[in-house]
C-alpha atoms as a PDB file:
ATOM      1  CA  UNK A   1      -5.336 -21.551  55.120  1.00  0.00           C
ATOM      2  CA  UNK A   2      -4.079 -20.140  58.600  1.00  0.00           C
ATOM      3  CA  UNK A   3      -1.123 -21.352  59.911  1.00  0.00           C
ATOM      4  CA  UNK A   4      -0.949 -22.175  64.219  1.00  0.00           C
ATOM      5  CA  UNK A   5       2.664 -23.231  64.522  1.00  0.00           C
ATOM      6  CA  UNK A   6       5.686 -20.388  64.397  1.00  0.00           C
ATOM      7  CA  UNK A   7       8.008 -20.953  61.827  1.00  0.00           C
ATOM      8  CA  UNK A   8      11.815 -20.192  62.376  1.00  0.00           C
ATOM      9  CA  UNK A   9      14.663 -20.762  59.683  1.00  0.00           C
ATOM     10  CA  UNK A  10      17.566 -19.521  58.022  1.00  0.00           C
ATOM     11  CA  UNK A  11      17.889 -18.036  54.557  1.00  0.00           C
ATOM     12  CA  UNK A  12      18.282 -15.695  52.100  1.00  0.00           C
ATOM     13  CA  UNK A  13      16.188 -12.423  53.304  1.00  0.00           C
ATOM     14  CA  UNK A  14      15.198  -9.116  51.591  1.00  0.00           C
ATOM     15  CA  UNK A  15      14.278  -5.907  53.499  1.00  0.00           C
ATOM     16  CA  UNK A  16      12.330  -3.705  51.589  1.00  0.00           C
ATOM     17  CA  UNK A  17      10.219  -0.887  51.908  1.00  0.00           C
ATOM     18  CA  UNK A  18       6.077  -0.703  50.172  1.00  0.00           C
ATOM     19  CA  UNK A  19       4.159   2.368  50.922  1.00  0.00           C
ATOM     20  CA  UNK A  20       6.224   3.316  53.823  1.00  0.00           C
ATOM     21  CA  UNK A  21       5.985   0.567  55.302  1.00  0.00           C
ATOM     22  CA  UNK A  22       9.181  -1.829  55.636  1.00  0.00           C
ATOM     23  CA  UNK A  23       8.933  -5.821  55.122  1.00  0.00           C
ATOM     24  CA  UNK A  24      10.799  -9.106  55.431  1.00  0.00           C
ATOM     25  CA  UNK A  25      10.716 -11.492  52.337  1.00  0.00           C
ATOM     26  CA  UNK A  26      12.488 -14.589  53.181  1.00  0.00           C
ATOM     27  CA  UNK A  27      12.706 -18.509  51.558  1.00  0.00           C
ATOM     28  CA  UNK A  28      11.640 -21.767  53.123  1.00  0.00           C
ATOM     29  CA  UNK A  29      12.256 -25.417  52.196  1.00  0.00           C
ATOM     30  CA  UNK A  30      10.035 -27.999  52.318  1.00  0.00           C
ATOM     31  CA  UNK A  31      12.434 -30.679  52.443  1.00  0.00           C
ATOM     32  CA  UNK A  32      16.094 -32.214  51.978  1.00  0.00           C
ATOM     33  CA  UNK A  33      16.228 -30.456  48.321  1.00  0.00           C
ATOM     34  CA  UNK A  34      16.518 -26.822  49.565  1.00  0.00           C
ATOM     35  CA  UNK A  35      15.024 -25.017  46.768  1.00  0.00           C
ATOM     36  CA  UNK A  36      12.986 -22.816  48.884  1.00  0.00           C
ATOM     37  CA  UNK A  37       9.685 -23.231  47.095  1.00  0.00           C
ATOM     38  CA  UNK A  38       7.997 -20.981  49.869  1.00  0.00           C
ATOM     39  CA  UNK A  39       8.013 -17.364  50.172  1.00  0.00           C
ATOM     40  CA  UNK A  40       8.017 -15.851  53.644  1.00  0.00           C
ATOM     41  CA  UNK A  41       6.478 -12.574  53.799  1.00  0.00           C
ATOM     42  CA  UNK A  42       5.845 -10.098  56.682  1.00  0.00           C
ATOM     43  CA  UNK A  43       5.929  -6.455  58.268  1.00  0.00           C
ATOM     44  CA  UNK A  44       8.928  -5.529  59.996  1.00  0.00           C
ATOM     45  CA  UNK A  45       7.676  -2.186  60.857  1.00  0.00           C
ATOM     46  CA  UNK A  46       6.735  -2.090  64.696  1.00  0.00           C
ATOM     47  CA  UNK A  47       2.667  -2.034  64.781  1.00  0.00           C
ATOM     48  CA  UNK A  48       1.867  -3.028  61.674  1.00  0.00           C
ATOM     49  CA  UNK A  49      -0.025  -6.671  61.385  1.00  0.00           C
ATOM     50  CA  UNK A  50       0.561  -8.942  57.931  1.00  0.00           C
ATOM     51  CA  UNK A  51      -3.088  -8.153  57.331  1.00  0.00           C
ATOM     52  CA  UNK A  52      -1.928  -4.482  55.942  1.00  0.00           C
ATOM     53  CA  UNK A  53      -0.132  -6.172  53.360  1.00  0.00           C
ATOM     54  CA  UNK A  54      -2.989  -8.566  52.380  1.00  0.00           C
ATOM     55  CA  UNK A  55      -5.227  -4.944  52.834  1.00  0.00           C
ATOM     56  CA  UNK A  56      -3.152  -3.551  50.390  1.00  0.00           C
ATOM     57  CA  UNK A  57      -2.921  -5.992  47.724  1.00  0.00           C
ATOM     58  CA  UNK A  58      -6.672  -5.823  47.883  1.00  0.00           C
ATOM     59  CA  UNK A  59      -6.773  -2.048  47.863  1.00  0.00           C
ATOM     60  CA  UNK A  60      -3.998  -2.532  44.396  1.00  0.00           C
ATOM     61  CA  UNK A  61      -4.971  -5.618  42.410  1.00  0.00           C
ATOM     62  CA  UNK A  62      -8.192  -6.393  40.578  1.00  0.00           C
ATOM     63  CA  UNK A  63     -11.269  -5.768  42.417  1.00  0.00           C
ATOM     64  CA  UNK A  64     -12.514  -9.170  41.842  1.00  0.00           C
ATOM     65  CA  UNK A  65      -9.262 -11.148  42.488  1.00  0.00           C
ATOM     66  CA  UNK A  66      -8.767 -14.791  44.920  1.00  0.00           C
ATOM     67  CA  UNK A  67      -6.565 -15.248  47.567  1.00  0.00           C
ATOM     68  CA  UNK A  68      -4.222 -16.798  44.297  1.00  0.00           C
ATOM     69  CA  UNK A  69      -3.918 -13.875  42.398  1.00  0.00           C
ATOM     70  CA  UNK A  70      -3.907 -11.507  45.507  1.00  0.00           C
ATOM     71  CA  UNK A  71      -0.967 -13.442  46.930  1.00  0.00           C
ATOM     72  CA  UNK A  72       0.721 -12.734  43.340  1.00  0.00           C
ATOM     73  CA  UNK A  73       0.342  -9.733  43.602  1.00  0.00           C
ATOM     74  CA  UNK A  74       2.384  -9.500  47.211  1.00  0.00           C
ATOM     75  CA  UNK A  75       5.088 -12.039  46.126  1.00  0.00           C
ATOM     76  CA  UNK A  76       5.571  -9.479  42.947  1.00  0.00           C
ATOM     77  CA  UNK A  77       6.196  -6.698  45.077  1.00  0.00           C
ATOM     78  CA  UNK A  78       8.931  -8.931  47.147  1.00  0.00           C
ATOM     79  CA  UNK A  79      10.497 -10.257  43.990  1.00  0.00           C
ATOM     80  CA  UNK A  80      11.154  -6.678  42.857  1.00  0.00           C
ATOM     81  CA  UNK A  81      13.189  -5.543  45.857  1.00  0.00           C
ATOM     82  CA  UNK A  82      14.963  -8.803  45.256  1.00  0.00           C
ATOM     83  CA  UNK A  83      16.080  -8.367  41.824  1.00  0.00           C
ATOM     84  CA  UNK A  84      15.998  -5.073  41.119  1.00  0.00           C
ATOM     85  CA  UNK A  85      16.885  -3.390  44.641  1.00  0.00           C
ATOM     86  CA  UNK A  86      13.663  -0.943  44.419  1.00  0.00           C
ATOM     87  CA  UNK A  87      12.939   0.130  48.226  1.00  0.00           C
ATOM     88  CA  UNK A  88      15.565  -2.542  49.257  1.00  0.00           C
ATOM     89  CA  UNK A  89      16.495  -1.393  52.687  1.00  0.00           C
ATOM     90  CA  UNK A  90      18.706  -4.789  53.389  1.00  0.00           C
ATOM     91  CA  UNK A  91      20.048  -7.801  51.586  1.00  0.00           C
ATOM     92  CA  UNK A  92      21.228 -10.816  53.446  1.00  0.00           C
ATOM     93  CA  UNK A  93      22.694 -14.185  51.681  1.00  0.00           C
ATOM     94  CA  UNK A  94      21.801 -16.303  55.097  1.00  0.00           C
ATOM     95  CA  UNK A  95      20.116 -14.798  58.016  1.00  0.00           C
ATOM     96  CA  UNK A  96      17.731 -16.047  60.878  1.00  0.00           C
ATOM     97  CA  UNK A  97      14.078 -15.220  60.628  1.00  0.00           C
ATOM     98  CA  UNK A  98      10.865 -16.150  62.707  1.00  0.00           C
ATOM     99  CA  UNK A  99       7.163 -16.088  61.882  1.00  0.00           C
ATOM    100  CA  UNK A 100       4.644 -15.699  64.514  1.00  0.00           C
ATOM    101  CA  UNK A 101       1.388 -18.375  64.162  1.00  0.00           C
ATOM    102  CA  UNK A 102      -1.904 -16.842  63.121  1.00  0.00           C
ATOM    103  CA  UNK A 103      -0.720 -15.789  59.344  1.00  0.00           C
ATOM    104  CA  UNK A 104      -2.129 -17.383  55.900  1.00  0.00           C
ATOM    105  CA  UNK A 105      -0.766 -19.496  53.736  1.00  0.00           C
ATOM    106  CA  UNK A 106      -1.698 -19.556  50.073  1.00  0.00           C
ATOM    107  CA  UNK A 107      -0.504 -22.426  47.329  1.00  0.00           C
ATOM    108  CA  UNK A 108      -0.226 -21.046  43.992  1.00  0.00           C
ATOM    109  CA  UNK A 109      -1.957 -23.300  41.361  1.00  0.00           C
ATOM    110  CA  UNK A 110       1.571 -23.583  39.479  1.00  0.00           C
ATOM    111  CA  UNK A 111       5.025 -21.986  40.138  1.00  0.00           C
ATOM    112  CA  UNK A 112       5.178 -18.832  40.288  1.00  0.00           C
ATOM    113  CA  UNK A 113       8.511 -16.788  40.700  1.00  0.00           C
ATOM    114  CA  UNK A 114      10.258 -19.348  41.384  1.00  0.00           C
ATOM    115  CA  UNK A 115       7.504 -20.173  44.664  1.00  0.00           C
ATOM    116  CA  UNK A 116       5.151 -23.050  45.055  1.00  0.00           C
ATOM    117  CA  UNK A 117       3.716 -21.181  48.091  1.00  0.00           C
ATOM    118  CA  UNK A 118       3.134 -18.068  50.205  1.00  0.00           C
ATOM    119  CA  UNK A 119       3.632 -17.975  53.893  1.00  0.00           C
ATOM    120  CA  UNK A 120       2.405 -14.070  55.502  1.00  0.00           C
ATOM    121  CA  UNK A 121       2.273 -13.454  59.232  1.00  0.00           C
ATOM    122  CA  UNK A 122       3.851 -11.102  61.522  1.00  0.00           C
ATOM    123  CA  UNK A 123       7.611 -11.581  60.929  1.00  0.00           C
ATOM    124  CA  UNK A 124      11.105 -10.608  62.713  1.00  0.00           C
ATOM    125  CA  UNK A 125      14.640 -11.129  61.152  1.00  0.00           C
ATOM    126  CA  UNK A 126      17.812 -11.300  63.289  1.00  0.00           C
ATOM    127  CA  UNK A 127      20.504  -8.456  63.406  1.00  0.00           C
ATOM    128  CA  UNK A 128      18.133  -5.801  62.071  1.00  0.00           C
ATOM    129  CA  UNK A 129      18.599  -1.898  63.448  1.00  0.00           C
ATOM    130  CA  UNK A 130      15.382   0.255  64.747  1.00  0.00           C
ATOM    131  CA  UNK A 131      16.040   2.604  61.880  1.00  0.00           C
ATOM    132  CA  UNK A 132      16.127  -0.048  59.056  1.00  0.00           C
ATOM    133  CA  UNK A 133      12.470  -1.285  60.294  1.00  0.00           C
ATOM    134  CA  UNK A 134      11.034   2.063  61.017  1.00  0.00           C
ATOM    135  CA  UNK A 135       8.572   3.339  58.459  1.00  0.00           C
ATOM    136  CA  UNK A 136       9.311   5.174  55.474  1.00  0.00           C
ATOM    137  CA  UNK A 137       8.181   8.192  54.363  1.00  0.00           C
ATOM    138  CA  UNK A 138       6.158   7.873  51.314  1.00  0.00           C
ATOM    139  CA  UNK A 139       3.717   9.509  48.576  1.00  0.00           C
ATOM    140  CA  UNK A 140       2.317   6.857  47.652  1.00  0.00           C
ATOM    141  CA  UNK A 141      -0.558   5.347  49.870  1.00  0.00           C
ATOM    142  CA  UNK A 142      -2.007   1.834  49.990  1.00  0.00           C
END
């Protein structure tokens, strides 16, 4: 499903880093209970479209996987910068956000890491430095 409408909010927000390229992974609520069942996921890195990340969960994950398992797969690599701080270039507790219309949005058949849903699109956070966005230099290609 694609989304048309841009989505801004306020949250907790990783900045992390995946094969040199650096990306936002923020929550969203669905309603009054703000348990943010929705991850927000997007490059930060100037030029790069959220259809590089999609590319490379393809290019990593099971030649045959769906749009479930692929999303899985990206919401993994997110939830490891979170908790373990691998590639995390910035943590924030609360912090603006905004994602651009024209991403995809994926619902997971049952919870998974703590997220009923995956949000990816083209993505900015607030307060963020050229030099924290700015790609990576890597060995590892995707």
């Amino acid at each position: 499903m694609t989304s048309d409408e841009v989505l801004t909010g306020t949250s907790r927000v990783t900045v992390f880093a995946l094969f040199g390229v650096v990306f936002g992974y923020a929550t969203h609520h669905l309603d009054a209970r703000r348990i943010g069942e929705v991850a927000v996921i997007g490059p930060l890195t100037s030029g790069v479209d959220w259809k590089h990340l999609w590319q490379m969960a393809r290019d990593c994950g099971r030649p045959t996987a769906g749009d479930a398992e692929l999303a899985q797969w990206v919401l993994t690599q997110a939830t490891r910068a979170f908790v373990c701080g691998s590639d995390r270039i910035a943590q924030f507790d609360a912090n603006g956000w905004r994602l651009e219309p024209g991403g995809m949005r994926v619902r997971f058949e049952s919870t998974y890491a703590n997220r009923d849903q995956l949000w990816l699109g083209n993505l900015t956070v607030d307060g963020l430095a050229e030099d924290q966005v700015s790609w990576r230099p890597t060995i590892y290609t995707a």
